[in-house]
C-alpha atoms as a PDB file:
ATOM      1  CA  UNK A   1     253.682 229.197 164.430  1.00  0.00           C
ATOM      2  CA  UNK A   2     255.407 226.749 166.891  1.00  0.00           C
ATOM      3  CA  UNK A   3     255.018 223.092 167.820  1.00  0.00           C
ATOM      4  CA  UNK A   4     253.153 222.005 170.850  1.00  0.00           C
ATOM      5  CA  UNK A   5     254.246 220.518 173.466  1.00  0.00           C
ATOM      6  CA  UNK A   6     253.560 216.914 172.436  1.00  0.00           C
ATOM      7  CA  UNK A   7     255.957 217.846 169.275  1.00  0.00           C
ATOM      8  CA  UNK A   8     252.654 218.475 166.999  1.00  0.00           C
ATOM      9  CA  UNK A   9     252.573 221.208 164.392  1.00  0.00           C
ATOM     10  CA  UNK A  10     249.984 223.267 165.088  1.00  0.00           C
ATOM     11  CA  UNK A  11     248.703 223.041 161.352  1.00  0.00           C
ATOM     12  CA  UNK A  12     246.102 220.316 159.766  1.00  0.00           C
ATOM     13  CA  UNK A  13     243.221 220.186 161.746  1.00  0.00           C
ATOM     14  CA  UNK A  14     244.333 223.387 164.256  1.00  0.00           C
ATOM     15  CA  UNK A  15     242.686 226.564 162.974  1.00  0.00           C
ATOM     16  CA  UNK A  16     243.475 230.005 163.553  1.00  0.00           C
ATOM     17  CA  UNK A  17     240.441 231.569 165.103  1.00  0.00           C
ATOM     18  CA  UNK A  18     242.495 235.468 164.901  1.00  0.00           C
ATOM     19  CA  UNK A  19     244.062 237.456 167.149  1.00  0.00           C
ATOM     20  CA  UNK A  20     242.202 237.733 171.079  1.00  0.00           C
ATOM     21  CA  UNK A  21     243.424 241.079 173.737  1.00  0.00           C
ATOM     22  CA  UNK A  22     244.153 240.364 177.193  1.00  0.00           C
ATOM     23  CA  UNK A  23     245.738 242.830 179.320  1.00  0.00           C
ATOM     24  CA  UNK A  24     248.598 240.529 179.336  1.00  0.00           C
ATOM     25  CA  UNK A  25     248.764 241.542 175.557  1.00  0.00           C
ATOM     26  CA  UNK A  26     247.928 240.613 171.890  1.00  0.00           C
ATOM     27  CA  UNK A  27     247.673 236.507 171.484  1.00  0.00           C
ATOM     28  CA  UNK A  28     246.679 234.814 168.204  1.00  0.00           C
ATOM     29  CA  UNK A  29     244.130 232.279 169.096  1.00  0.00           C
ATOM     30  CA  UNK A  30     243.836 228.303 167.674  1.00  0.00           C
ATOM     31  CA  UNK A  31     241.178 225.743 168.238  1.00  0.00           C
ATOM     32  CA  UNK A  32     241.113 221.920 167.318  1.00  0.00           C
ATOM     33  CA  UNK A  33     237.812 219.851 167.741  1.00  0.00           C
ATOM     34  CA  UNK A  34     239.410 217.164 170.343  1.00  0.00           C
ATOM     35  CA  UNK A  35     242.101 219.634 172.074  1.00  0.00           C
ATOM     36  CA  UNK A  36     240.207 222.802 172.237  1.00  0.00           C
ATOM     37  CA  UNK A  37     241.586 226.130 172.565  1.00  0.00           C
ATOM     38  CA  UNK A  38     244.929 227.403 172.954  1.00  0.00           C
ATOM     39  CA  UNK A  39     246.892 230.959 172.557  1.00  0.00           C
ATOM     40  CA  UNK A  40     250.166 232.346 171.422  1.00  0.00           C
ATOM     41  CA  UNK A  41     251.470 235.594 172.895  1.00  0.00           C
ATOM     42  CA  UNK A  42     252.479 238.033 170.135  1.00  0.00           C
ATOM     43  CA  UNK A  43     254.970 240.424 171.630  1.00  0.00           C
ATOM     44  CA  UNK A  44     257.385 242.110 170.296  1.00  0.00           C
ATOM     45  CA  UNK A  45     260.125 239.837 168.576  1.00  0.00           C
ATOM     46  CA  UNK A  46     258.203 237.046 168.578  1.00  0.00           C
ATOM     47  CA  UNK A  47     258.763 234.638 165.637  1.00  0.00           C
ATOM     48  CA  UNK A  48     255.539 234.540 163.369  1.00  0.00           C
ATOM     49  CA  UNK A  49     255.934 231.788 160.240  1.00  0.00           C
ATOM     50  CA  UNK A  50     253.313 229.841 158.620  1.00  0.00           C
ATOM     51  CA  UNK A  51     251.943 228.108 155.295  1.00  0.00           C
ATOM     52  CA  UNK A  52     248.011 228.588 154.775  1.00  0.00           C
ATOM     53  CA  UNK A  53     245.819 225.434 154.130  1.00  0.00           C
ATOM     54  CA  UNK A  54     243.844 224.947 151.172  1.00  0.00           C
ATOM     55  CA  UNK A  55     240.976 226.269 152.157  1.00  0.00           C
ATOM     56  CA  UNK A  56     239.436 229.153 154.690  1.00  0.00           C
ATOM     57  CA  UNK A  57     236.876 227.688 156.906  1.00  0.00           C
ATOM     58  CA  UNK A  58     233.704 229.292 158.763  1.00  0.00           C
ATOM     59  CA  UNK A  59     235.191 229.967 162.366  1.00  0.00           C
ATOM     60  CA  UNK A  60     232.141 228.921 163.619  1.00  0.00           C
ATOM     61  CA  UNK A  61     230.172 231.404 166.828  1.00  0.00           C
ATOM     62  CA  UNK A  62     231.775 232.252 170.511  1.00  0.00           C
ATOM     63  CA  UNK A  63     229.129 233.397 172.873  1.00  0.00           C
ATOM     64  CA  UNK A  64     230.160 233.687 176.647  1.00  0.00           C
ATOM     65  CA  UNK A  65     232.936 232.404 176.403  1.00  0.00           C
ATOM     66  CA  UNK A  66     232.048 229.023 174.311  1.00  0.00           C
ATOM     67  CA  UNK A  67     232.842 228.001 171.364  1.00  0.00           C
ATOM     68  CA  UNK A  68     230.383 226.338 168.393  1.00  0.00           C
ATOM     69  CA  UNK A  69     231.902 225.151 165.428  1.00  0.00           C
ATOM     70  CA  UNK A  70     230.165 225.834 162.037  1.00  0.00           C
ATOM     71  CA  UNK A  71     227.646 222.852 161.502  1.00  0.00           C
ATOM     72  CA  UNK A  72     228.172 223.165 157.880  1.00  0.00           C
ATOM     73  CA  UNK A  73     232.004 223.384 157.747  1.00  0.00           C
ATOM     74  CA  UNK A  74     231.520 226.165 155.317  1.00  0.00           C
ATOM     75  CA  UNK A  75     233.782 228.251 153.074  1.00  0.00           C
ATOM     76  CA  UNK A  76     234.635 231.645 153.588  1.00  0.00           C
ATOM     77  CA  UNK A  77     236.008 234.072 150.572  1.00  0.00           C
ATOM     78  CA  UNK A  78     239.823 234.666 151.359  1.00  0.00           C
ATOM     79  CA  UNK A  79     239.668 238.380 151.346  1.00  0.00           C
ATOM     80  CA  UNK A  80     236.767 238.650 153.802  1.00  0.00           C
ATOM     81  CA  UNK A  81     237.459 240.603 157.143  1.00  0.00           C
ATOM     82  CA  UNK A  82     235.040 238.303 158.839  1.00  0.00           C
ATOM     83  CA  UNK A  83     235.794 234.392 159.171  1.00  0.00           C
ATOM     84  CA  UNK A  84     232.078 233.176 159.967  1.00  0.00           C
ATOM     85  CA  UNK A  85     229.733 232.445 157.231  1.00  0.00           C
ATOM     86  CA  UNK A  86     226.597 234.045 156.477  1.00  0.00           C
ATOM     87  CA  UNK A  87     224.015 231.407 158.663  1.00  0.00           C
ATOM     88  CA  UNK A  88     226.847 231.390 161.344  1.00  0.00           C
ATOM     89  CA  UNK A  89     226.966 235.018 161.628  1.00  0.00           C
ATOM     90  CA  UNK A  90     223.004 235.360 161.364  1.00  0.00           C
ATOM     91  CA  UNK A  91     223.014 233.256 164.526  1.00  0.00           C
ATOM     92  CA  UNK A  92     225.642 235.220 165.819  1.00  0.00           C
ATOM     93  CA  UNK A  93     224.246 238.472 165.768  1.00  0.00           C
ATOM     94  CA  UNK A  94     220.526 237.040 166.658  1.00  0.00           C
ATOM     95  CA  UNK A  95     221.365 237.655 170.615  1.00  0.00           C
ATOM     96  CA  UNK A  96     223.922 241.005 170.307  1.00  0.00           C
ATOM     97  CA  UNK A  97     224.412 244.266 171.932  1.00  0.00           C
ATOM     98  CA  UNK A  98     226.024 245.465 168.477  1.00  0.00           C
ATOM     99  CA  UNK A  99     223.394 244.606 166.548  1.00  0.00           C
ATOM    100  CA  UNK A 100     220.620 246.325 169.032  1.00  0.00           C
ATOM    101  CA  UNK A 101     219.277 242.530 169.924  1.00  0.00           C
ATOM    102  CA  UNK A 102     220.226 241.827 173.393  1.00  0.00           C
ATOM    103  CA  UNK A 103     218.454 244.961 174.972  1.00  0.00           C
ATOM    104  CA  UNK A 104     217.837 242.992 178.113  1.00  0.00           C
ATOM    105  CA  UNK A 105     221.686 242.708 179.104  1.00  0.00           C
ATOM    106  CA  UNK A 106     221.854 243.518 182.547  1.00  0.00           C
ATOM    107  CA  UNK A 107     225.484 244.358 183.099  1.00  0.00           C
ATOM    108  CA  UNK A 108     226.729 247.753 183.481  1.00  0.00           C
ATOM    109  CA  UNK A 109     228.580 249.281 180.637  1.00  0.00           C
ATOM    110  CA  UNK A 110     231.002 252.185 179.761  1.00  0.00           C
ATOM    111  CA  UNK A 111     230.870 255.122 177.582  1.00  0.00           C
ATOM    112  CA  UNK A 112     233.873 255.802 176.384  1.00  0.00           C
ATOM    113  CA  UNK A 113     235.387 258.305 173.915  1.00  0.00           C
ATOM    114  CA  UNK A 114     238.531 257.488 171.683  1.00  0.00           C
ATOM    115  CA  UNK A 115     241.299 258.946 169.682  1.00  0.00           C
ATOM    116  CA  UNK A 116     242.526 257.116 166.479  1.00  0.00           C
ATOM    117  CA  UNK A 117     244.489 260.124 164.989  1.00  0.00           C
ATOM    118  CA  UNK A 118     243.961 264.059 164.237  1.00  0.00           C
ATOM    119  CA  UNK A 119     240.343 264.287 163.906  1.00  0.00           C
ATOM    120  CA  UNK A 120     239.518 261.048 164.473  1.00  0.00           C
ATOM    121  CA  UNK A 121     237.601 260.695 167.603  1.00  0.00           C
ATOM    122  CA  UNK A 122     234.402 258.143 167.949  1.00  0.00           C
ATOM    123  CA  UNK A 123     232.307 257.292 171.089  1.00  0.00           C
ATOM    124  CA  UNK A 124     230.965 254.198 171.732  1.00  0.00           C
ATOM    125  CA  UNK A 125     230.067 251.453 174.350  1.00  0.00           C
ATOM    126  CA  UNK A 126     231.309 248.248 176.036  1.00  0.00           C
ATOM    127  CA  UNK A 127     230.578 246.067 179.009  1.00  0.00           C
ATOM    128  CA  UNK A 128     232.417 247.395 182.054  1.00  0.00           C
ATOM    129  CA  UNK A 129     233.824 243.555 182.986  1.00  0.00           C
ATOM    130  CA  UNK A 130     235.657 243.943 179.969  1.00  0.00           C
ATOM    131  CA  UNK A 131     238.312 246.630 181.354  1.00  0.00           C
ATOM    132  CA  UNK A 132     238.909 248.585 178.340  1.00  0.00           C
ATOM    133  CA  UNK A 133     239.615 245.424 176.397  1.00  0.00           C
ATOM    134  CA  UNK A 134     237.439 246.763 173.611  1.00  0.00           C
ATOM    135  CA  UNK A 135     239.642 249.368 172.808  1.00  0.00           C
ATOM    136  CA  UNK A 136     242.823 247.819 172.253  1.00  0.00           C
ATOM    137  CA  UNK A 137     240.870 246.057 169.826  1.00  0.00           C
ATOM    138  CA  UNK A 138     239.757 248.682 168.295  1.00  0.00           C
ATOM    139  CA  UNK A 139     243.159 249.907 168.002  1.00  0.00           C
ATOM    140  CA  UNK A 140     242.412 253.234 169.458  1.00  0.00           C
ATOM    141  CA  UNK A 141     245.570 254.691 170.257  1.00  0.00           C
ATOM    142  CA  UNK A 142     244.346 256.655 173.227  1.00  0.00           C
ATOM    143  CA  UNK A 143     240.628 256.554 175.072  1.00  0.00           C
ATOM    144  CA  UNK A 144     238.985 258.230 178.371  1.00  0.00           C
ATOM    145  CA  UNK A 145     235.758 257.223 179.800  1.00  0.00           C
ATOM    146  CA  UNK A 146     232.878 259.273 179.571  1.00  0.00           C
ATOM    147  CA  UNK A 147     230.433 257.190 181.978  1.00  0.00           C
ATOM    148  CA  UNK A 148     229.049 254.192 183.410  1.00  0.00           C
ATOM    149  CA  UNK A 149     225.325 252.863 183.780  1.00  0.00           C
ATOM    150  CA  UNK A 150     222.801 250.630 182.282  1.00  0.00           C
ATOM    151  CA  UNK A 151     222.901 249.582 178.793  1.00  0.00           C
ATOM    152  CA  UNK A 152     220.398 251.452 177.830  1.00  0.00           C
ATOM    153  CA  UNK A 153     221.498 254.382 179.497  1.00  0.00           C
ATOM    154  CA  UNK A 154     224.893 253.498 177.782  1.00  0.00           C
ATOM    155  CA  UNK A 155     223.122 253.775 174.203  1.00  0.00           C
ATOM    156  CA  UNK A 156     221.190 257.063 175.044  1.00  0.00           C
ATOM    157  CA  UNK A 157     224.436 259.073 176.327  1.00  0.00           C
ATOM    158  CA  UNK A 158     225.863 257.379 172.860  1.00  0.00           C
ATOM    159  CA  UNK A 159     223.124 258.807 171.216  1.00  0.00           C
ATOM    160  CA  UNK A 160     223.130 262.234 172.414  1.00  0.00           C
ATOM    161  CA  UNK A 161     227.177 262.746 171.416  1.00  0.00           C
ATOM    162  CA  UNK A 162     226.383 262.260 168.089  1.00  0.00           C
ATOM    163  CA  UNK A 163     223.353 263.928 167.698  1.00  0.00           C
ATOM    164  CA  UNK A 164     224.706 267.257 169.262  1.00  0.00           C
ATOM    165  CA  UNK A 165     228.222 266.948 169.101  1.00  0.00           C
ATOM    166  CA  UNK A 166     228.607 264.971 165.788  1.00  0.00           C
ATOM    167  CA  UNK A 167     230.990 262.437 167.661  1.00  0.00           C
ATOM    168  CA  UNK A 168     230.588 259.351 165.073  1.00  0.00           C
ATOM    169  CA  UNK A 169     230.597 255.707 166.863  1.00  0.00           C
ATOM    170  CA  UNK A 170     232.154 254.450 163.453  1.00  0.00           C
ATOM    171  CA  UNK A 171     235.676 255.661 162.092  1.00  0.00           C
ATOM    172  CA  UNK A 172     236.819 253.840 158.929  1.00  0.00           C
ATOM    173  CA  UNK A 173     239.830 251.140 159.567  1.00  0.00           C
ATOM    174  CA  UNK A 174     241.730 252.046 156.700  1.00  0.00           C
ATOM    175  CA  UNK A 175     241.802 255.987 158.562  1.00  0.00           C
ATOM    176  CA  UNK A 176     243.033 254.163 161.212  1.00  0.00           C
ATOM    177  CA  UNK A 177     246.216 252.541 160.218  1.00  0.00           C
ATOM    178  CA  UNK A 178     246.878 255.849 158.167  1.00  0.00           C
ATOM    179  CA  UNK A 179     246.849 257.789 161.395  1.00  0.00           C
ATOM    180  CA  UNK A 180     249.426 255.739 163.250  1.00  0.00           C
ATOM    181  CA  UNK A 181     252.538 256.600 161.191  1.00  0.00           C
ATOM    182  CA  UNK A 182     254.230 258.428 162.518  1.00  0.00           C
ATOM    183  CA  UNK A 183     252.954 258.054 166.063  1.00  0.00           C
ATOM    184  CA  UNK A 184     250.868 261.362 167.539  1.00  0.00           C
ATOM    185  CA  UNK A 185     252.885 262.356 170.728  1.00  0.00           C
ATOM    186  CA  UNK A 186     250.206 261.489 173.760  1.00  0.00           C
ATOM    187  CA  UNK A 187     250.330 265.331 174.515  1.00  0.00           C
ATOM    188  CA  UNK A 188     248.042 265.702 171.142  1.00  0.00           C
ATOM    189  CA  UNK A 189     245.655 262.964 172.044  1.00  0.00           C
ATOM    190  CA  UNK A 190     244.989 263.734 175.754  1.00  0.00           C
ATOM    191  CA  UNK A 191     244.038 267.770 174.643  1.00  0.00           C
ATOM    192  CA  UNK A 192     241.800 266.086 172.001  1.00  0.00           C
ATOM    193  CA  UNK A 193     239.841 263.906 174.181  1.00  0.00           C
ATOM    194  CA  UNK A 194     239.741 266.346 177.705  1.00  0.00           C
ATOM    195  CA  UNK A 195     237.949 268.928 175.164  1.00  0.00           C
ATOM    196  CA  UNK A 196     235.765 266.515 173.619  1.00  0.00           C
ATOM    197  CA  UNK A 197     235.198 264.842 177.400  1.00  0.00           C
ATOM    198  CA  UNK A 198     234.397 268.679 178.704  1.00  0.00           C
ATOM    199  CA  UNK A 199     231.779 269.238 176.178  1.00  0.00           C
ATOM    200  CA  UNK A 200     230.124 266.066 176.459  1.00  0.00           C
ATOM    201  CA  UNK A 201     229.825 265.680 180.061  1.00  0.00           C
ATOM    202  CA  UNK A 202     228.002 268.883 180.391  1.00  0.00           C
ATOM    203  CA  UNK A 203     225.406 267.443 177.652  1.00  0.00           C
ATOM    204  CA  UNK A 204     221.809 268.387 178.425  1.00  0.00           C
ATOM    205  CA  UNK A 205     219.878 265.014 177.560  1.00  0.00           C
ATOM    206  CA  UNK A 206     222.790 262.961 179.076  1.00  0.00           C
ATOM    207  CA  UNK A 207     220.669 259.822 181.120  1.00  0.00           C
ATOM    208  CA  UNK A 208     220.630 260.409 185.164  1.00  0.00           C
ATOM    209  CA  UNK A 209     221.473 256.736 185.242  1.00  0.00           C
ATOM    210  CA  UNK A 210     224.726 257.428 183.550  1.00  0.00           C
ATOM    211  CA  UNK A 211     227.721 257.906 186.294  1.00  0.00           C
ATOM    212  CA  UNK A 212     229.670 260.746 184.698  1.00  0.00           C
ATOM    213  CA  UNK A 213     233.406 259.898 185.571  1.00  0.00           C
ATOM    214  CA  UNK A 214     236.493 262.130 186.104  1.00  0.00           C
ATOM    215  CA  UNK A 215     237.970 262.781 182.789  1.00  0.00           C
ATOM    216  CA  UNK A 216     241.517 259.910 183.115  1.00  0.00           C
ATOM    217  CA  UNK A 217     243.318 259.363 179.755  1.00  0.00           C
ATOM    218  CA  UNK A 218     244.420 255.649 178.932  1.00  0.00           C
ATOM    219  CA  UNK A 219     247.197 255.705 176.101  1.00  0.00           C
ATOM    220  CA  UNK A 220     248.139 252.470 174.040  1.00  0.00           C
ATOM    221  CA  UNK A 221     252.047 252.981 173.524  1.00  0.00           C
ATOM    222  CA  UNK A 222     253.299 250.226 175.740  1.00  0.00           C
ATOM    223  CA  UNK A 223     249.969 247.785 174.515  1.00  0.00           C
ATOM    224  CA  UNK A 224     251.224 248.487 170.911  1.00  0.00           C
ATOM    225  CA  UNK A 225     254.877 249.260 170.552  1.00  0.00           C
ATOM    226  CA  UNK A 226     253.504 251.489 167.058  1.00  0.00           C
ATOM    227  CA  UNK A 227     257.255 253.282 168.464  1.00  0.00           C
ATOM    228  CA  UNK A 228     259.047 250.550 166.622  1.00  0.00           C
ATOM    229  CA  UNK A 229     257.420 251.069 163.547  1.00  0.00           C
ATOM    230  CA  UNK A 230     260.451 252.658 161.124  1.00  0.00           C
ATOM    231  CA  UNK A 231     258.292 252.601 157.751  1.00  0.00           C
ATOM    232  CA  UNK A 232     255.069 252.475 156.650  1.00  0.00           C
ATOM    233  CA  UNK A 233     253.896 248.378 156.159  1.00  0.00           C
ATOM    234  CA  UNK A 234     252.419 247.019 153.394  1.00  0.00           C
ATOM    235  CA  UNK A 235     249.688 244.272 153.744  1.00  0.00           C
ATOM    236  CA  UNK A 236     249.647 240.764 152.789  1.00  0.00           C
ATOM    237  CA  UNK A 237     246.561 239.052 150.911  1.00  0.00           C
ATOM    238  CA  UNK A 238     246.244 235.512 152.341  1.00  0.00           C
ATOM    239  CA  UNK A 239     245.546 233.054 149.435  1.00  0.00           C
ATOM    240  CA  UNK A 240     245.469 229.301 149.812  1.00  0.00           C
ATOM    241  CA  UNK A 241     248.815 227.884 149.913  1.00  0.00           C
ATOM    242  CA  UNK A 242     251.259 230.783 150.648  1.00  0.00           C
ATOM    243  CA  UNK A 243     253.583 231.479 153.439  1.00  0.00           C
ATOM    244  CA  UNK A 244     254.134 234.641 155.880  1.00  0.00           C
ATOM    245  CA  UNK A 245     257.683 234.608 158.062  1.00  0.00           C
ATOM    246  CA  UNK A 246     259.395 237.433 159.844  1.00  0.00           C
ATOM    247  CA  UNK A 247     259.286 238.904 163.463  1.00  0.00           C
ATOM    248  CA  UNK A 248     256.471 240.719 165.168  1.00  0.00           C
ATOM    249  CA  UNK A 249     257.410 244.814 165.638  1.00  0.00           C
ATOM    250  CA  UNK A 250     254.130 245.990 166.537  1.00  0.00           C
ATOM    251  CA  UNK A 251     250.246 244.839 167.512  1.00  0.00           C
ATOM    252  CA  UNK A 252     247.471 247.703 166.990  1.00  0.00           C
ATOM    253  CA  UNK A 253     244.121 246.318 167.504  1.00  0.00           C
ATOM    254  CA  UNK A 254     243.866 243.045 164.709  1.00  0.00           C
ATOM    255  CA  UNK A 255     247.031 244.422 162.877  1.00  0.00           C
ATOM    256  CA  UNK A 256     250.462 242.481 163.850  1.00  0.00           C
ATOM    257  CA  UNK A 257     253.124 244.314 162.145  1.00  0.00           C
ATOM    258  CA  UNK A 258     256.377 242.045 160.999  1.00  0.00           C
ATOM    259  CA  UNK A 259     259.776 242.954 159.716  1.00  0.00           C
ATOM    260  CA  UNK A 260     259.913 239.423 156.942  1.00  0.00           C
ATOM    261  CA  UNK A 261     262.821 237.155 156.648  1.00  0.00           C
ATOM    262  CA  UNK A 262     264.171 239.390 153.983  1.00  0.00           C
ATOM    263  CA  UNK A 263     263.797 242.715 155.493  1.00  0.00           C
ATOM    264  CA  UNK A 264     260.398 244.180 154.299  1.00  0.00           C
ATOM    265  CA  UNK A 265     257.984 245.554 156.774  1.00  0.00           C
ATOM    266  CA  UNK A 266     254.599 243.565 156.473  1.00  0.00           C
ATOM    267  CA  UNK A 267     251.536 243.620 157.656  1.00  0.00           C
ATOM    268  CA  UNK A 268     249.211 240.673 158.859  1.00  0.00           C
ATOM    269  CA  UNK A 269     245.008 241.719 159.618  1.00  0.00           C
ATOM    270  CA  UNK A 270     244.250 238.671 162.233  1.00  0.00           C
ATOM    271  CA  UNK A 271     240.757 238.912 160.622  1.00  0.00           C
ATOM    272  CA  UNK A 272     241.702 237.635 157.577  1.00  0.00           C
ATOM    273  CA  UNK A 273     244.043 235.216 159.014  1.00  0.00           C
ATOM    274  CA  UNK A 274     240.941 233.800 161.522  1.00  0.00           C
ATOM    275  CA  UNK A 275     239.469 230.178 159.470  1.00  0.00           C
ATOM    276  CA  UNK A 276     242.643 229.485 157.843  1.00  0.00           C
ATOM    277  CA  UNK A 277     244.252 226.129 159.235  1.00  0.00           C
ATOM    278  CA  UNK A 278     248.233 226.866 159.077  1.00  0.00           C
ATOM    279  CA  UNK A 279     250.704 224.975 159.613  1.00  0.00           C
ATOM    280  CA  UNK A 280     254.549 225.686 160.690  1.00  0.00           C
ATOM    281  CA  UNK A 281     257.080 227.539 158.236  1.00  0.00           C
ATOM    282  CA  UNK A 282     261.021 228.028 158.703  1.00  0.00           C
ATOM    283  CA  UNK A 283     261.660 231.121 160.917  1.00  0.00           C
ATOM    284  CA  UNK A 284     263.864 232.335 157.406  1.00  0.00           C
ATOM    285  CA  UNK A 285     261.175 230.854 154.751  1.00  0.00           C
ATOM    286  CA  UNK A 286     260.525 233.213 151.818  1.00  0.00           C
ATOM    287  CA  UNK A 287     257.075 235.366 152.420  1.00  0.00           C
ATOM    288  CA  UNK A 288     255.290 234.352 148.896  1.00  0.00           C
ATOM    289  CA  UNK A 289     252.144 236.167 149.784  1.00  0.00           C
ATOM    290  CA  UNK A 290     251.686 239.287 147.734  1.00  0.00           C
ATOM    291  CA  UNK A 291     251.352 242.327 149.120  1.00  0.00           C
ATOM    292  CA  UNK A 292     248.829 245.432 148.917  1.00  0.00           C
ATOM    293  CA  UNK A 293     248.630 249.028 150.199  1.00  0.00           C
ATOM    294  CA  UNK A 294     247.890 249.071 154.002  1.00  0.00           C
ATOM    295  CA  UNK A 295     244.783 251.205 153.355  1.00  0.00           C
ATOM    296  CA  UNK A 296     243.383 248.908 150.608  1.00  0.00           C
ATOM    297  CA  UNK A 297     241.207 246.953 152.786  1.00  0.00           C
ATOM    298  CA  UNK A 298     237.646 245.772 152.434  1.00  0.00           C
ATOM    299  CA  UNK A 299     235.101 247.724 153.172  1.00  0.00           C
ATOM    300  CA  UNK A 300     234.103 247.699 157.192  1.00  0.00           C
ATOM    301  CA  UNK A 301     231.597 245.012 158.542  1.00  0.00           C
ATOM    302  CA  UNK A 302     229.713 245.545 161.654  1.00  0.00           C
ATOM    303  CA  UNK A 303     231.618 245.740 164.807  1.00  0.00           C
ATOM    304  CA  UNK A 304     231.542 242.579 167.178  1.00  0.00           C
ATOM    305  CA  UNK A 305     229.732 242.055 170.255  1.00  0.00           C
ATOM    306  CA  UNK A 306     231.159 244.810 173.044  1.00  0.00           C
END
């Protein structure tokens, strides 16, 4: 949390909206109805300290880039990995690509494959424009493209890896963060997926719309900086009130990893934090937040839009 630069805290009526990937990096993302939206780069060493509001607020929908705010103003439970509620999220997922209800998108999307740790591979889709953007989201620590054609084409090739090659396009989050420490050398990730990416691009039943491409690892070290992780990090549960301070030592996907204030090595899921308005804390304020096991999250929700 910082001031602005017309001295306001970025608390009361600013609401974190969650963590947003550019290739420039991780940036935790606040909106205010009169001044809009604005980001804050996470890298490494960054200073992360706030106080949660009272209450956690329906984020609201962002299609194509705009932003509508929840009509109702509605709650949201403060454990829930998604920040919209349910009519928000209805509408959200009326006109989707993840939810099979925008079949008539016309752009051209990528098959890709990716590696979350030791047997944990998944395929799945995403809209070419977005230049592998998905995946850092997804916190895969290493991906290679499969193809590139029509969505529909997209979904079939999707299709046929996990009917013949039981390649799941799901892989639990909690198996995720378990699989990052310690960090697989790339050397184990790029023979996982160049097998995997063999097999499947030989496929009968792939689509002939589907440009196979040239198997080309892409690894996440330098995206996430998992390297700096010493210890395993234990998660905080956001409750109304409490406060989170330390210094950011690693982003994977909506995870920012912090060493706190007073040493311990926390861990902050953006999706949790999106709908609470915050507002500033002392760099060295206690963290009064309790804590859980990393892998005791909520059960997964539907992905978002690709």
């Amino acid at each position: 949390m910082e001031r602005d630069e017309r001295g306001d805290d970025r608390g009361g009526d600013w609401q974190c909206a969650g963590l947003r990937w550019e290739a420039s990096g991780p940036s935790l993302v606040w909106r205010h109805a009169v001044r809009g939206e604005r980001l804050s780069p996470m890298p490494p060493g960054r200073t992360l300290a706030f106080t949660t509001g009272s209450r956690r607020c329906c984020a609201g929908v962002r299609r194509a880039g705009r932003h509508t705010p929840c009509p109702a103003g509605a709650g949201v439970p403060a454990p829930a990995l998604s920040a919209q509620c349910a009519e928000c999220a209805r509408l959200d997922r009326s006109h989707s690509v993840a939810a099979d209800t925008a079949a008539d998108d016309p752009r051209p999307y990528d098959v890709y494959l990716a590696w979350f740790g030791p047997g944990l591979l998944k395929v799945g889709i995403t809209a070419s424009e977005r230049e592998g953007r998905r995946l850092l989201e997804q916190a895969a620590l290493s991906y290679a493209l499969l193809g590139r054609g029509p969505l529909m084409a997209a979904r079939r090739a999707e299709a046929v890896l996990g009917a013949a090659l039981a390649v799941p396009d799901r892989v639990p989050y909690a198996a995720k963060r378990a699989a990052r420490h310690p960090l697989p050398p790339q050397e184990v990730r790029t023979a996982a997926l160049a097998e995997l990416h063999e097999h499947a691009r030989h496929l009968p039943g792939l689509p002939e719309s589907l440009t196979v491409a040239a198997f080309a690892p892409v690894h996440h070290d330098a995206a996430f900086h998992l390297d700096r992780i010493r210890t395993v990090h234990r998660a905080v549960a956001l409750t109304a009130g409490c406060t989170v301070a330390g210094r950011v030592v690693a982003v994977a996907g909506p995870d920012v990893h912090l060493d706190a204030a007073d040493g311990r090595p926390l861990l902050v899921d953006t999706r949790q934090l999106a709908g609470w308005p915050l507002t500033a804390a002392a760099p060295d304020a206690p963290t009064t937040a309790a804590e859980v096991p990393a892998g005791n999250a909520p059960p997964p929700e539907p992905e978002a839009l690709f």
